[in-house]
C-alpha atoms as a PDB file:
ATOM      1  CA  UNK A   1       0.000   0.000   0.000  1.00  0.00           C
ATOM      2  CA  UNK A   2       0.941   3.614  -1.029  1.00  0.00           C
ATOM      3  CA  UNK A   3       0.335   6.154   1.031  1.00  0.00           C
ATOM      4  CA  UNK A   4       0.163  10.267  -0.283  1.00  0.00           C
ATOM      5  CA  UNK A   5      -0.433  12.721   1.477  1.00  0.00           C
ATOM      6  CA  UNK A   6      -2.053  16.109  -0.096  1.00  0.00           C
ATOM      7  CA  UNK A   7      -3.083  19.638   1.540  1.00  0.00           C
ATOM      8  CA  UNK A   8      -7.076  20.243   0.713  1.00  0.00           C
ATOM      9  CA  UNK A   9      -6.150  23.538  -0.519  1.00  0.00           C
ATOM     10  CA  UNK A  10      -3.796  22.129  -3.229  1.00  0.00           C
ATOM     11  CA  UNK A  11      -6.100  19.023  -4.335  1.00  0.00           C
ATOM     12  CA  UNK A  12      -8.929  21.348  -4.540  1.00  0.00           C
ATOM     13  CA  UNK A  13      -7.332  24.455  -6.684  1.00  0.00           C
ATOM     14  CA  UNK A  14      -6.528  21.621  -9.023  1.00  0.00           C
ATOM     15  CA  UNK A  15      -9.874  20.888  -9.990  1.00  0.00           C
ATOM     16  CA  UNK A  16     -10.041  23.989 -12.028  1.00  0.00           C
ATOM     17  CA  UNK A  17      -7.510  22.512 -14.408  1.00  0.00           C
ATOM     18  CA  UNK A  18      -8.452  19.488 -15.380  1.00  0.00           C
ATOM     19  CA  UNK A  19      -9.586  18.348 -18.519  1.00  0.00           C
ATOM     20  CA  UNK A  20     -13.746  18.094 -19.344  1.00  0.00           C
ATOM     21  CA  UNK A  21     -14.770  15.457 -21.658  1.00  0.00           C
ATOM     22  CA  UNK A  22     -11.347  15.169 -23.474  1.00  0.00           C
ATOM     23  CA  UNK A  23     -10.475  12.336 -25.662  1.00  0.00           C
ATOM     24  CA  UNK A  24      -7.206  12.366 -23.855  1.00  0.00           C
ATOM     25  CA  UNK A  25      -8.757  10.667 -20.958  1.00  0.00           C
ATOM     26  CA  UNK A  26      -6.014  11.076 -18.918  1.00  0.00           C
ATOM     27  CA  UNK A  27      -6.130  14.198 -18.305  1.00  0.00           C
ATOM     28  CA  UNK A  28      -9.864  13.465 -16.445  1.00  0.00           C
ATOM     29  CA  UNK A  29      -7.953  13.354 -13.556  1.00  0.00           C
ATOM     30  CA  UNK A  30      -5.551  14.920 -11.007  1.00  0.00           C
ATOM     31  CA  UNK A  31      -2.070  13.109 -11.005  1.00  0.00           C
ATOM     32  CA  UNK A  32       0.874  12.993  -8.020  1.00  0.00           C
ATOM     33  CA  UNK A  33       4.094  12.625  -9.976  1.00  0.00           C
ATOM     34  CA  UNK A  34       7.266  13.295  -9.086  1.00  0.00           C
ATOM     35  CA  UNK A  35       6.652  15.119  -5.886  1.00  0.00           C
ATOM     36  CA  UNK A  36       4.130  17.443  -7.266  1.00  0.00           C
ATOM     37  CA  UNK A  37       0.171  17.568  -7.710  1.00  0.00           C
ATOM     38  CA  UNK A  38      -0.805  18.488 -11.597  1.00  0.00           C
ATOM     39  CA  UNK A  39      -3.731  19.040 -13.845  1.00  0.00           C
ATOM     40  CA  UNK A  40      -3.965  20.233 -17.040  1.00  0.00           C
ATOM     41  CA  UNK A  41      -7.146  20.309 -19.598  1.00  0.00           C
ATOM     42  CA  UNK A  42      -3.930  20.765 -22.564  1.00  0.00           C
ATOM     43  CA  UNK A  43      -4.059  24.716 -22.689  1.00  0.00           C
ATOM     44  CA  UNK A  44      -3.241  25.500 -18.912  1.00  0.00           C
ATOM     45  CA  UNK A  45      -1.529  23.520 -16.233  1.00  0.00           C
ATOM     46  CA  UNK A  46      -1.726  23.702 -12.003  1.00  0.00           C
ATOM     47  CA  UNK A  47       1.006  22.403 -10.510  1.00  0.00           C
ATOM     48  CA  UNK A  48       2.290  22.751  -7.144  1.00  0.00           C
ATOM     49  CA  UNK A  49       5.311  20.823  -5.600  1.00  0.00           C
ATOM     50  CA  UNK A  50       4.426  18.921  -1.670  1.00  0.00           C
ATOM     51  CA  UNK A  51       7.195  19.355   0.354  1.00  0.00           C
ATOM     52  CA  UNK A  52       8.145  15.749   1.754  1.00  0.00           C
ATOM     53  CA  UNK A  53       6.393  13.918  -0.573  1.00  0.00           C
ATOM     54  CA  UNK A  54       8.771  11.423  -2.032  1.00  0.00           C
ATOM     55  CA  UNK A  55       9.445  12.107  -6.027  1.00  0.00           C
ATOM     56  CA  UNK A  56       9.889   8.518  -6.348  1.00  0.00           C
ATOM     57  CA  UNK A  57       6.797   7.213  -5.729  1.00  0.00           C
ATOM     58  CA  UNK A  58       4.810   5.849  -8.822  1.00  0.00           C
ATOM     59  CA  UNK A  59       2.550   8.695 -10.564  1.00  0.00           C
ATOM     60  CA  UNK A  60      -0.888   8.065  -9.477  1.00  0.00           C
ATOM     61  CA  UNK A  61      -4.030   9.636 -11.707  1.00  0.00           C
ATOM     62  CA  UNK A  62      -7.373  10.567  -9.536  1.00  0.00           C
ATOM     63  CA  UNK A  63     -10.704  10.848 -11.243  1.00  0.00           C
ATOM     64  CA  UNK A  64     -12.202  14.393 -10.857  1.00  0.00           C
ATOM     65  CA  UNK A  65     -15.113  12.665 -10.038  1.00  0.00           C
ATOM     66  CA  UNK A  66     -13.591  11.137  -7.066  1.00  0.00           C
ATOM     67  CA  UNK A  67     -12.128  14.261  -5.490  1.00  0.00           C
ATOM     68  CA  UNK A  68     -15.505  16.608  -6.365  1.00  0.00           C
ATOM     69  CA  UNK A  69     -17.456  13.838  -4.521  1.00  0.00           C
ATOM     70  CA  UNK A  70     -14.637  13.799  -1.942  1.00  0.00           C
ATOM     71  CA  UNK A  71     -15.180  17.478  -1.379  1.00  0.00           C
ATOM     72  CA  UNK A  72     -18.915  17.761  -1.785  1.00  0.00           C
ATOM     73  CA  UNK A  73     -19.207  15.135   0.907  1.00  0.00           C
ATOM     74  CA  UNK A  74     -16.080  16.743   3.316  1.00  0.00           C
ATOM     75  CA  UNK A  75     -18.027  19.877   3.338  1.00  0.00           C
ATOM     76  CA  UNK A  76     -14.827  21.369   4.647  1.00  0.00           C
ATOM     77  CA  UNK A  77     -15.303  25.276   4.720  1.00  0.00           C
ATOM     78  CA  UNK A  78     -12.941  27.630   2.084  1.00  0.00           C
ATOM     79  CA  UNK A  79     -11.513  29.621   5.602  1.00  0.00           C
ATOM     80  CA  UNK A  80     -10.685  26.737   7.381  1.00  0.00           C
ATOM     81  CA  UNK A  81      -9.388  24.217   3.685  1.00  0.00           C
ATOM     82  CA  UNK A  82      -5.416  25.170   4.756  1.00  0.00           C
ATOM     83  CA  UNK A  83      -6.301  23.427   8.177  1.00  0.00           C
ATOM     84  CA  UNK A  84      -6.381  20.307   6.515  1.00  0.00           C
ATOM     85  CA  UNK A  85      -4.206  17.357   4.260  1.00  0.00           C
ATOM     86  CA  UNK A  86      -5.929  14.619   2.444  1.00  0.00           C
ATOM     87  CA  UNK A  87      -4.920  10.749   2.742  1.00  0.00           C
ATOM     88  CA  UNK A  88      -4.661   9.030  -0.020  1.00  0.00           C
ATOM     89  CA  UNK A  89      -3.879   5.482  -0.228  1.00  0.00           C
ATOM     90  CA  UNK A  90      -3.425   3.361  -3.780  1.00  0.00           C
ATOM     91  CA  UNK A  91      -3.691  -0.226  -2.606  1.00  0.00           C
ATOM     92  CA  UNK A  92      -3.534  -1.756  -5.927  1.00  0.00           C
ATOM     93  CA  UNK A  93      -3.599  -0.497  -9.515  1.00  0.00           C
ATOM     94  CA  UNK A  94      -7.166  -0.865  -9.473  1.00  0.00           C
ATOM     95  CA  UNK A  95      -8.023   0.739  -5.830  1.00  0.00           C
ATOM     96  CA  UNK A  96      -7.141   3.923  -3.899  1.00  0.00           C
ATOM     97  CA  UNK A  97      -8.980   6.401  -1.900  1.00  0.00           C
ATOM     98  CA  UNK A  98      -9.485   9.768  -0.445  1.00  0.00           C
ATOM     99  CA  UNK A  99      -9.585  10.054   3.211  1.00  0.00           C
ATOM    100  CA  UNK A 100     -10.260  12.832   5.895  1.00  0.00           C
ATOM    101  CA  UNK A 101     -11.574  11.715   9.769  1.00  0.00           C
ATOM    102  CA  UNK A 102     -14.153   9.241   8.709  1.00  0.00           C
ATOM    103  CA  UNK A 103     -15.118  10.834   5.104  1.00  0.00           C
ATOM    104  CA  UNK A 104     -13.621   8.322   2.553  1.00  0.00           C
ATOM    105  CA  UNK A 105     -14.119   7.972  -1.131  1.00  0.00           C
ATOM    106  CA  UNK A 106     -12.682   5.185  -3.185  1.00  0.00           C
ATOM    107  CA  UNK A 107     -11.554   5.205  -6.954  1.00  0.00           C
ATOM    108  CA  UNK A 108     -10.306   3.239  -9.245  1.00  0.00           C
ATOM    109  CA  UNK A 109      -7.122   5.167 -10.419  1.00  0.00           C
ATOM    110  CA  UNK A 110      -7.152   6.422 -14.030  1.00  0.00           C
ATOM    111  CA  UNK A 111      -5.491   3.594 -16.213  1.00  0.00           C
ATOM    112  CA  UNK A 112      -2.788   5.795 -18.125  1.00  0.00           C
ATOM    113  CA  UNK A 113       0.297   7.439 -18.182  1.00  0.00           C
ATOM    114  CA  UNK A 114      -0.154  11.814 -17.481  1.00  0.00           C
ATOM    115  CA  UNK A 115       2.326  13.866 -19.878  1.00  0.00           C
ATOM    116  CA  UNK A 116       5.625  14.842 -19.426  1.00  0.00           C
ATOM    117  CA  UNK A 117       4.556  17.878 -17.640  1.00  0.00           C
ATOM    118  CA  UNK A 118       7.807  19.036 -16.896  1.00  0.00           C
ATOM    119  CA  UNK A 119       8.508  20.334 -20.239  1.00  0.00           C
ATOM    120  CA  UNK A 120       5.851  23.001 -20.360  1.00  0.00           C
ATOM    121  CA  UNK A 121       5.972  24.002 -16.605  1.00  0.00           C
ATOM    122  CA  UNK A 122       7.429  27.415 -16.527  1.00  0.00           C
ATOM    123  CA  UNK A 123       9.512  29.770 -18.201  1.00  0.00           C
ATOM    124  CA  UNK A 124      13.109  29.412 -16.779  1.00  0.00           C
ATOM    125  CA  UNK A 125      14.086  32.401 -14.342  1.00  0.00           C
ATOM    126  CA  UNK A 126      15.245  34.881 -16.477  1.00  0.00           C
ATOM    127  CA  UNK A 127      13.924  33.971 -19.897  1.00  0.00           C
ATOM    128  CA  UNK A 128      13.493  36.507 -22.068  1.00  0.00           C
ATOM    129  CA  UNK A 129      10.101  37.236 -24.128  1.00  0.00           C
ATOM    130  CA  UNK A 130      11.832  38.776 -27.160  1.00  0.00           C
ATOM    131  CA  UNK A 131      10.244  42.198 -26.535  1.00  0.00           C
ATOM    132  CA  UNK A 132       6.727  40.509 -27.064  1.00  0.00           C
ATOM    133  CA  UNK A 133       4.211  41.069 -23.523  1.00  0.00           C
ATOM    134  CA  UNK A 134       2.762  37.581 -22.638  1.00  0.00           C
ATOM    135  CA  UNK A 135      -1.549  37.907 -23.040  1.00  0.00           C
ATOM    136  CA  UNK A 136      -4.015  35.276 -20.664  1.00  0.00           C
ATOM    137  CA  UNK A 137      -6.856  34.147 -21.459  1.00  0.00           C
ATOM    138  CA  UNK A 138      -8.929  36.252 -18.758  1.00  0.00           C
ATOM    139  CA  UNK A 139     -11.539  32.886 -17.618  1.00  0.00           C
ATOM    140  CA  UNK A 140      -8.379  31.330 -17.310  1.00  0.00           C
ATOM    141  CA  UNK A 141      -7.305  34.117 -14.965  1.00  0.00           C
ATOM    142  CA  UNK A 142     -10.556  34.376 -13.215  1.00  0.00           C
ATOM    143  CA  UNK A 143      -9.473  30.257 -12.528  1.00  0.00           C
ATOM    144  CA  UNK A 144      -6.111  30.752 -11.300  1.00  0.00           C
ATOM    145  CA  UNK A 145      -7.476  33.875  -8.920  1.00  0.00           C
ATOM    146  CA  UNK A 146     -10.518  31.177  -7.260  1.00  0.00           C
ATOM    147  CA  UNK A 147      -6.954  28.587  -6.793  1.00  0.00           C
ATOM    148  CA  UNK A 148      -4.702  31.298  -5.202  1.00  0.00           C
ATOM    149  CA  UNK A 149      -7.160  32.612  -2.896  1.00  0.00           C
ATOM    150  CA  UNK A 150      -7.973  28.804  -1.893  1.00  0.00           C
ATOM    151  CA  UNK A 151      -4.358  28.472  -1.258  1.00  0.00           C
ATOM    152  CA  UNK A 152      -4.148  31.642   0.824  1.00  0.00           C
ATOM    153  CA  UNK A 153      -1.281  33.747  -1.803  1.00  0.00           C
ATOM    154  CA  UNK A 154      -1.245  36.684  -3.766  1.00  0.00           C
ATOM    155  CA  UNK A 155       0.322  36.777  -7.133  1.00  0.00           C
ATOM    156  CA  UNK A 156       3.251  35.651  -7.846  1.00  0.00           C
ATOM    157  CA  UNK A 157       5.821  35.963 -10.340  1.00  0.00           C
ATOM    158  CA  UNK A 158       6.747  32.097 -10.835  1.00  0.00           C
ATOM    159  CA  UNK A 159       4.034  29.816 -11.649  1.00  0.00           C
ATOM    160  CA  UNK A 160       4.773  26.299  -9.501  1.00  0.00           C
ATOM    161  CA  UNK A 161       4.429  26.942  -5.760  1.00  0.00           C
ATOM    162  CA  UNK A 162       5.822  24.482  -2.960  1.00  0.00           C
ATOM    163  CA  UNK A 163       3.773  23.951   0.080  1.00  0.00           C
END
């Protein structure tokens, strides 16, 4: 048995970014790889690196499904979501769940491999634009503004985080 465990705050904010009905099933889901939680739906990305969570332990896909339901049953309030972490356990490749107190959810794990995410994480400190001013797509904004103010920060100037 595996054994993660994930701030609320983080897990939720990365609902935003998941994919919605994408062929790419794989992106359906939130994934813990490499020390980090991700989700992308292909045009933006969440990712946020969990301090002590071993990098080497196999990547693990959650269905959104799971962690809404997970949430929707928690009922944990938005002022008090940085007061908590979220168990999750992967017994098999076809079992895992979501645990707080006594609130548990089980999933079957999404049966694929996530993207190399690490090769469209960030710009590199000091990387320069060419003169040309990045533009956002402002819903996408409007997204990342709901996960920052879940996850109690202002802006920042570097996109990963480490909590």
């Amino acid at each position: 048995m595996i054994e993660y465990l994930i701030p609320a705050a983080v897990l939720k904010a990365a609902i935003y970014c998941v994919a919605r009905k994408d062929v790419r099933f794989y992106l359906q889901g939130i994934a813990i790889d490499r020390g980090h939680v991700i989700a992308t739906d292909g045009n933006r990305m969440f990712y946020v690196k969990i301090k002590g969570l071993d990098a080497d332990l196999p990547q693990i896909i959650i269905p959104t499904e799971a962690v809404e339901l997970f949430f929707k049953r928690a009922k944990i309030k938005s002022s008090l979501i940085h007061d908590f972490s979220i168990k999750i356990t992967l017994e098999s490749n076809d079992k895992g769940q979501l645990e707080l107190d006594n609130i548990v959810e089980t999933f079957i794990p999404i049966n694929g491999k996530y993207p190399d995410w690490t090769r469209v994480s960030a710009l590199k400190e000091g990387s320069i634009l060419d003169g040309d001013f990045p533009s956002f797509n402002w819903e996408y904004m409007a997204d990342f503004q709901k996960m920052a103010k879940l996850l109690g920060i202002g802006c920042r100037s570097r996109v990963g985080l480490e909590v």
